[in-house]
Protein backbone atom coordinates (compact mmCIF):
# COMPACT_ATOMS: atom_id res chain seq x y z
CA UNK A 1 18.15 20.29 14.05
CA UNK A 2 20.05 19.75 10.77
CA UNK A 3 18.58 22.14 7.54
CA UNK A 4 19.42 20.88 3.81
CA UNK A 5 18.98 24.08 1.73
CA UNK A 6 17.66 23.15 -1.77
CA UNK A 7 16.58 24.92 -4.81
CA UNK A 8 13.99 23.92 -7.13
CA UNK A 9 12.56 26.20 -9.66
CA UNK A 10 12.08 29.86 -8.96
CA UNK A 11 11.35 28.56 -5.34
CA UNK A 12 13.88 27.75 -2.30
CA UNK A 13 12.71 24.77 -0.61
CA UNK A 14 14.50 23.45 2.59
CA UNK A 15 14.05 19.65 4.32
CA UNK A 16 14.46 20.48 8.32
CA UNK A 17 14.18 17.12 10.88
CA UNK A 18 12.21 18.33 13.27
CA UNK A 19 10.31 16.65 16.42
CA UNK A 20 7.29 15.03 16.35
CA UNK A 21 6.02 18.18 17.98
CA UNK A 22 6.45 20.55 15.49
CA UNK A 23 4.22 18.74 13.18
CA UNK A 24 0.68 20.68 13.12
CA UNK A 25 -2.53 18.74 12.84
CA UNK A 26 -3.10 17.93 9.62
CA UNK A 27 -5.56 15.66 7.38
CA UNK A 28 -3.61 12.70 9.49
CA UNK A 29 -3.22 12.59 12.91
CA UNK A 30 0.86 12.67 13.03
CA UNK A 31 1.30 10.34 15.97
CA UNK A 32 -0.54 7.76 13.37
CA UNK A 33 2.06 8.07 11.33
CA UNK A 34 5.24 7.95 13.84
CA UNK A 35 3.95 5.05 15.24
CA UNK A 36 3.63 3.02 12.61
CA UNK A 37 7.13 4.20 11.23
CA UNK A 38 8.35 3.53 14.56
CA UNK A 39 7.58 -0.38 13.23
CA UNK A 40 10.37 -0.09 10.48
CA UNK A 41 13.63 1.90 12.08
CA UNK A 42 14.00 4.81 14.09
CA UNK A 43 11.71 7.11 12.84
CA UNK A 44 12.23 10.95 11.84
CA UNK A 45 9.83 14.14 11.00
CA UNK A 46 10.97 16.17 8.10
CA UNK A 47 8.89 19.60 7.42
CA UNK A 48 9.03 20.79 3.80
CA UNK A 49 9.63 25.09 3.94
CA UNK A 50 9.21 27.24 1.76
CA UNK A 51 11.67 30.17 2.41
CA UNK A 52 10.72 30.44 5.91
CA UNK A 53 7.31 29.09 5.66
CA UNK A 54 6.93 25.65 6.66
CA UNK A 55 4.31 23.89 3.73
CA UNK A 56 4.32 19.96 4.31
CA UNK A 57 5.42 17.86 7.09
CA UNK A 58 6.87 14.13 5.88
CA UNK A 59 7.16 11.29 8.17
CA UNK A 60 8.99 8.29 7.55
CA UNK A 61 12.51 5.86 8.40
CA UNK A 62 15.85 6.18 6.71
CA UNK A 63 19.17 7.40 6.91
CA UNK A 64 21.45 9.90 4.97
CA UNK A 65 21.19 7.39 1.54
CA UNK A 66 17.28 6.54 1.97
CA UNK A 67 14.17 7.68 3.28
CA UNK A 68 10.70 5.80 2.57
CA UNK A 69 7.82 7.54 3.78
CA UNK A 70 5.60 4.90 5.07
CA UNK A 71 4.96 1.71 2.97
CA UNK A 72 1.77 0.59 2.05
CA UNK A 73 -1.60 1.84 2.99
CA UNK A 74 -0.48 4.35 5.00
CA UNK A 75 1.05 8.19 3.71
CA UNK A 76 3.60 9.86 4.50
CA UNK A 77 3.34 13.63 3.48
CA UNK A 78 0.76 15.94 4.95
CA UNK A 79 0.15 19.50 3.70
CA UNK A 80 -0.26 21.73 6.87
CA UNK A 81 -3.13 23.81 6.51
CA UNK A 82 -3.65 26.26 3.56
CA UNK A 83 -0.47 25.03 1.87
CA UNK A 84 -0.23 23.95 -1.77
CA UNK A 85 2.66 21.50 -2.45
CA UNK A 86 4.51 21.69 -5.64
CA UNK A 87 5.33 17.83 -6.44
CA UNK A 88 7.82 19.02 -8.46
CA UNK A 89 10.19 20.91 -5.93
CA UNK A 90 9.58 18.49 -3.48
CA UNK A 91 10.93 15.59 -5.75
CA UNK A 92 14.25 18.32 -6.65
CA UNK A 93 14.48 18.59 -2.68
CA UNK A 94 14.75 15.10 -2.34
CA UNK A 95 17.11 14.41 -5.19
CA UNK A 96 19.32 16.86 -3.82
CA UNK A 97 20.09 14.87 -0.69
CA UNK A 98 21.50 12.49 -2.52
CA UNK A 99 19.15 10.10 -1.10
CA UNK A 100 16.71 7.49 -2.39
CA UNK A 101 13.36 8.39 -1.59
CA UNK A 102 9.69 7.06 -2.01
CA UNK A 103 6.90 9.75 -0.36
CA UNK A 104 2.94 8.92 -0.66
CA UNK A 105 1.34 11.95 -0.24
CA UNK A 106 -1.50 12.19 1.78
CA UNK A 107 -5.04 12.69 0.05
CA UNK A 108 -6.02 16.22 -0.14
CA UNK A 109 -6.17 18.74 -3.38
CA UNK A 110 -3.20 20.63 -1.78
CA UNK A 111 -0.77 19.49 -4.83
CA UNK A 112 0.30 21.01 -8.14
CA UNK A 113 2.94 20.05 -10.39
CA UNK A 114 3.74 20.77 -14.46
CA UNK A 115 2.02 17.26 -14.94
CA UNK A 116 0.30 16.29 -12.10
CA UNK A 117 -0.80 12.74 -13.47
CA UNK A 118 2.84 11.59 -13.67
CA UNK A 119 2.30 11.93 -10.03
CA UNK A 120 -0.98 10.31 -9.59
CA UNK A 121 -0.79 6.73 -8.61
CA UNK A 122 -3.59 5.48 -6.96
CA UNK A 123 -6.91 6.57 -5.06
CA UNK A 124 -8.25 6.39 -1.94
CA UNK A 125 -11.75 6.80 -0.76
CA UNK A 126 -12.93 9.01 2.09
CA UNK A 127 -15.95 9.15 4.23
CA UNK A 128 -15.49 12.66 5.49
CA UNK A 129 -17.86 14.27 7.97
CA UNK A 130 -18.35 17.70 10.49
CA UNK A 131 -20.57 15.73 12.03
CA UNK A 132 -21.55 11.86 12.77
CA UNK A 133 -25.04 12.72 11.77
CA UNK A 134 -23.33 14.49 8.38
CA UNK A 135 -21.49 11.22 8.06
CA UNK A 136 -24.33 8.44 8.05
CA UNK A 137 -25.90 10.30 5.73
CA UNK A 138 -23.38 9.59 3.61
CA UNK A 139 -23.00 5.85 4.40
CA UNK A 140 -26.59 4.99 4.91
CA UNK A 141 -27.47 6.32 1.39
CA UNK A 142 -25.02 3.66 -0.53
CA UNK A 143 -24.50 0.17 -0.04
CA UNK A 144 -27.38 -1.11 1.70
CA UNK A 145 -27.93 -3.51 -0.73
CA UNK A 146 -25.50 -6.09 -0.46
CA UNK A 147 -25.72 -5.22 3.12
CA UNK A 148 -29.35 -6.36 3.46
CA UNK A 149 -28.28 -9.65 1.83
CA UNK A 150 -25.43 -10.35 4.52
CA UNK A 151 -28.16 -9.89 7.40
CA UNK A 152 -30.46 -11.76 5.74
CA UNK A 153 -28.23 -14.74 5.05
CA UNK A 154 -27.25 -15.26 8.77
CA UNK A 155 -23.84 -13.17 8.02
CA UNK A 156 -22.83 -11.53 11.76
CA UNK A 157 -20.01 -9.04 12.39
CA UNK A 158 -17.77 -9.00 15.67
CA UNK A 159 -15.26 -6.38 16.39
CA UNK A 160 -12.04 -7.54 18.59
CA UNK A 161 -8.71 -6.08 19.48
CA UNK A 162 -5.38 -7.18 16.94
CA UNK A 163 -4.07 -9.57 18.89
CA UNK A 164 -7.38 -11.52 19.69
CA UNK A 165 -8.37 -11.60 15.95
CA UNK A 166 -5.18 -12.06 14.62
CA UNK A 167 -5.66 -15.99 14.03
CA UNK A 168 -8.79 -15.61 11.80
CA UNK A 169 -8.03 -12.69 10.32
CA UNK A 170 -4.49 -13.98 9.26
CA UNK A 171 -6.05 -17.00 7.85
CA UNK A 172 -8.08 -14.52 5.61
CA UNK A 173 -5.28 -11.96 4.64
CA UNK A 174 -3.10 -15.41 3.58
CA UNK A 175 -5.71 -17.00 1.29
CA UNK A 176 -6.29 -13.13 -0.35
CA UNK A 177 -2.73 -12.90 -0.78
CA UNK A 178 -2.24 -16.50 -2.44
CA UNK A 179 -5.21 -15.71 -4.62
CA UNK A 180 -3.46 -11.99 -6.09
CA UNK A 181 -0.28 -14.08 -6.23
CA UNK A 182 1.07 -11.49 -3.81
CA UNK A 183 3.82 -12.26 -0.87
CA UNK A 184 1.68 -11.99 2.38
CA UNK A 185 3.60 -10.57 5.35
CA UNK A 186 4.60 -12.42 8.47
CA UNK A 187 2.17 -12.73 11.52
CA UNK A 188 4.67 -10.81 13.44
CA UNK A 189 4.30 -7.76 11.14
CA UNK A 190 0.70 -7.65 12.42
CA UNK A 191 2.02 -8.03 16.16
CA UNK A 192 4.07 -5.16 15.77
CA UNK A 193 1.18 -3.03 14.68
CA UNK A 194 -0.83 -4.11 17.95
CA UNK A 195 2.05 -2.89 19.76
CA UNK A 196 2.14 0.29 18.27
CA UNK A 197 -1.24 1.03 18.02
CA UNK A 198 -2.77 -1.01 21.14
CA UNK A 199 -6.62 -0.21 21.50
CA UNK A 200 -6.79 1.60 18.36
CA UNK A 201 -5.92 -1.34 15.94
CA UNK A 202 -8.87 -3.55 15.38
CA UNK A 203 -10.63 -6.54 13.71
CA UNK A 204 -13.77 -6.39 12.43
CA UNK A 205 -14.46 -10.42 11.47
CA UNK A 206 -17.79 -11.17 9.42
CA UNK A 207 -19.06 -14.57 10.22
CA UNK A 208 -21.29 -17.29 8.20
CA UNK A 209 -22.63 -20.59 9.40
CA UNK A 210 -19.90 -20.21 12.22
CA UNK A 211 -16.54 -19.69 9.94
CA UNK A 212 -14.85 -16.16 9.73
CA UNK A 213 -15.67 -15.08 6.00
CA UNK A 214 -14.36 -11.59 5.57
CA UNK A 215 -12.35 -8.74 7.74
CA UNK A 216 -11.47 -5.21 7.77
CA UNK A 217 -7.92 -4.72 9.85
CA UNK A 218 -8.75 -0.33 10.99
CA UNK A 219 -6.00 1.55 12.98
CA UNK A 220 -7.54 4.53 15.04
CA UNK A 221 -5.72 7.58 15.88
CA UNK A 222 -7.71 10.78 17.01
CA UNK A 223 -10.77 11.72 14.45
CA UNK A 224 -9.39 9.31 11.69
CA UNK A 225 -9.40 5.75 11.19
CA UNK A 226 -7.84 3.84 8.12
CA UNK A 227 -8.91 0.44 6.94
CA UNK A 228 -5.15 -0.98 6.29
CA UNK A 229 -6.74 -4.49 4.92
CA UNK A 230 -9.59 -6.01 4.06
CA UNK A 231 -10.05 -9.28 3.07
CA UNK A 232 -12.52 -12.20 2.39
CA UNK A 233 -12.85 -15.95 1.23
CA UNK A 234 -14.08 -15.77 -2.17
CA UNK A 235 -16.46 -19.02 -1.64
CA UNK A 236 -18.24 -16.76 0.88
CA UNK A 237 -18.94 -13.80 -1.75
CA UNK A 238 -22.26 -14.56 -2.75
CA UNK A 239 -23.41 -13.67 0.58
CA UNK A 240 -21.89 -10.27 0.86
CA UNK A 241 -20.30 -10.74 4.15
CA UNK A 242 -17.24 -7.85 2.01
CA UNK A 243 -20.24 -5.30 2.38
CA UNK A 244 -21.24 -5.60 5.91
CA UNK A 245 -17.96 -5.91 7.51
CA UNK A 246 -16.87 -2.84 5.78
CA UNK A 247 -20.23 -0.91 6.24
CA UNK A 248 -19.91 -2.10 9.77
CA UNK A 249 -16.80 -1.04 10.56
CA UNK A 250 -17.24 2.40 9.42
CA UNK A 251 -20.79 2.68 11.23
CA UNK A 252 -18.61 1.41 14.14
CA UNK A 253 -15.92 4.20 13.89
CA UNK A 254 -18.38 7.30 13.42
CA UNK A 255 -20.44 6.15 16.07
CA UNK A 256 -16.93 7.06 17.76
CA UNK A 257 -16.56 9.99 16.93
CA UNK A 258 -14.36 9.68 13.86
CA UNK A 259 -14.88 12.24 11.34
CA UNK A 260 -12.13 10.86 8.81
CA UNK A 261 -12.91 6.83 7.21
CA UNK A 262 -10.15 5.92 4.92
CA UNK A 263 -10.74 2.89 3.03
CA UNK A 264 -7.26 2.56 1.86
CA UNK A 265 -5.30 2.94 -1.00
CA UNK A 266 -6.65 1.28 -4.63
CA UNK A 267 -4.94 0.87 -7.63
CA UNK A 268 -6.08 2.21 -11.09
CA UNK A 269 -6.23 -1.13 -12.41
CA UNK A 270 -8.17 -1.84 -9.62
CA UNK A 271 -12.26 -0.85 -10.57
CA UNK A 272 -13.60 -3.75 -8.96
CA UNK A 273 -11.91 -2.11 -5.49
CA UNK A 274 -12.99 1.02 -6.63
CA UNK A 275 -16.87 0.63 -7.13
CA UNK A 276 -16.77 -1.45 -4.04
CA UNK A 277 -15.79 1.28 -2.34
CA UNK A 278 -17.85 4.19 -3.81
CA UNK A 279 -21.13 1.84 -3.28
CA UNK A 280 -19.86 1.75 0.12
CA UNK A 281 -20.38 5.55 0.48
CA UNK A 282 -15.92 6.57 0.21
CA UNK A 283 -15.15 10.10 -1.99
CA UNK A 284 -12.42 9.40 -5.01
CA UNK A 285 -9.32 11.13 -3.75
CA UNK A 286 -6.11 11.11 -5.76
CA UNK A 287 -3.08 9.78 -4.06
CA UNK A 288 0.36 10.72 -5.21
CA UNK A 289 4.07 9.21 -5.44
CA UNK A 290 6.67 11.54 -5.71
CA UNK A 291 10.02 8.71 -6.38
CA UNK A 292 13.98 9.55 -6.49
């Protein structure tokens, strides 16, 4: 196990690589996270102390010169329970290592900082529950809406592993991407995350007059899912098919037994992504980038 002492503030904070093991159970399951870092390098589990009491475990793939916790939609700092994160000594810990780092912190109100809105980046939006009964009450109260319209204009939703979606949910994902003007990624980035995830990554594929129309890509670990994609043909919009895969999907995974829906990470700029996903029943929770 290799320590890196750092001081930040009037508090001692330390970065220890630890084993997957040692990482507690958390807002995020942590084999969610090492599996899907385990798609980028060799992987390693860093826990954030605080003198001698560990506050934050960090998950993510570098060396001695880098360490990226976790691109994209998912995090890559969890708070273990009852801690309270100072953004501020954790970015001093990092600088200190003389490495280059980039750590999304997982949602939860466990941060402070001297200006905590330099750190705050993006949302995400939660369906949290104690109970699945707790849960559709907070789905079936939003949203119905534009999910009565899907039904009633013939929209349908399947659910199917990765790998047998992957075709017509690719075929979405690349049209989204060409339409943001954004790089989409390569069909075998997608393969790797069936490998790594096997049953627990799925497709949810909304269909109209016999074409796939819209899809939600959800990863499943545990008592939390997270919707890492979701796209949609915008020639298709006017029937809604966005709203029922996405209301589907999260009926889907509470009916489960998932207690945690994450509808993924939104921009500020973003407030079309943003009501979408309030109407859709998901909590505003602040997200936030600590850089080196």
């Amino acid at each position: 196990m290799r320590v890196v002492p750092v001081t930040g503030g009037n508090r001692s904070l330390y970065l220890t690589v630890g084993s997957l093991e040692e990482a507690p159970a958390g807002p995020l399951p942590p084999v969610l996270l090492w599996r899907y870092a385990n798609m980028f390098g060799v992987p390693a589990i860093y826990r954030a102390m605080d003198g001698e009491r560990p506050i934050a475990w960090i998950c993510g793939v570098g060396g001695e010169r880098r360490f990226d916790c976790l691109p994209e939609r998912f995090y890559g700092l969890v708070p273990y329970p009852g801690a309270t994160i100072d953004l501020d000594n954790l970015r001093v810990a990092f600088a200190r290592t003389d490495a280059t780092c980039h750590v999304v912190c997982a949602p939860t109100s466990a941060y402070r900082a001297r200006d905590l809105l330099s750190y705050h980046r993006m949302d995400t939006f939660l369906i949290e529950a104690s109970s699945v009964a707790q849960a559709f009450a907070s789905l079936h109260s939003v949203g119905r809406q534009g999910v009565r319209k899907a039904e009633r204009c013939g929209v349908t939703v399947t659910r199917q592993p990765l790998p047998d979606g992957l075709a017509s949910f690719y075929s979405l994902y690349r049209e989204k991407c060409r339409r943001h003007g954004a790089p989409a990624k390569p069909t075998a980035f997608f393969e790797k995350l069936a490998d790594s995830f096997g049953q627990g990554a799925e497709v949810f594929l909304a269909h109209h007059q016999g074409s796939p129309v819209a899809a939600v890509l959800s990863v499943t670990v545990g008592n939390y899912a997270l919707f890492a994609d979701g796209s949609s043909r915008a020639d298709a919009w006017l029937v809604c098919p966005n709203n029922l895969v996405v209301w589907d999907a999260a009926r889907s995974a509470l009916e489960r037994g998932v207690r945690v829906v994450d509808y993924g990470l939104t921009l500020p700029e973003d407030k079309g992504g943003a009501r979408f996903k309030e109407h859709l029943g998901g909590t505003r929770t602040p997200v936030y980038v600590v850089d080196t």
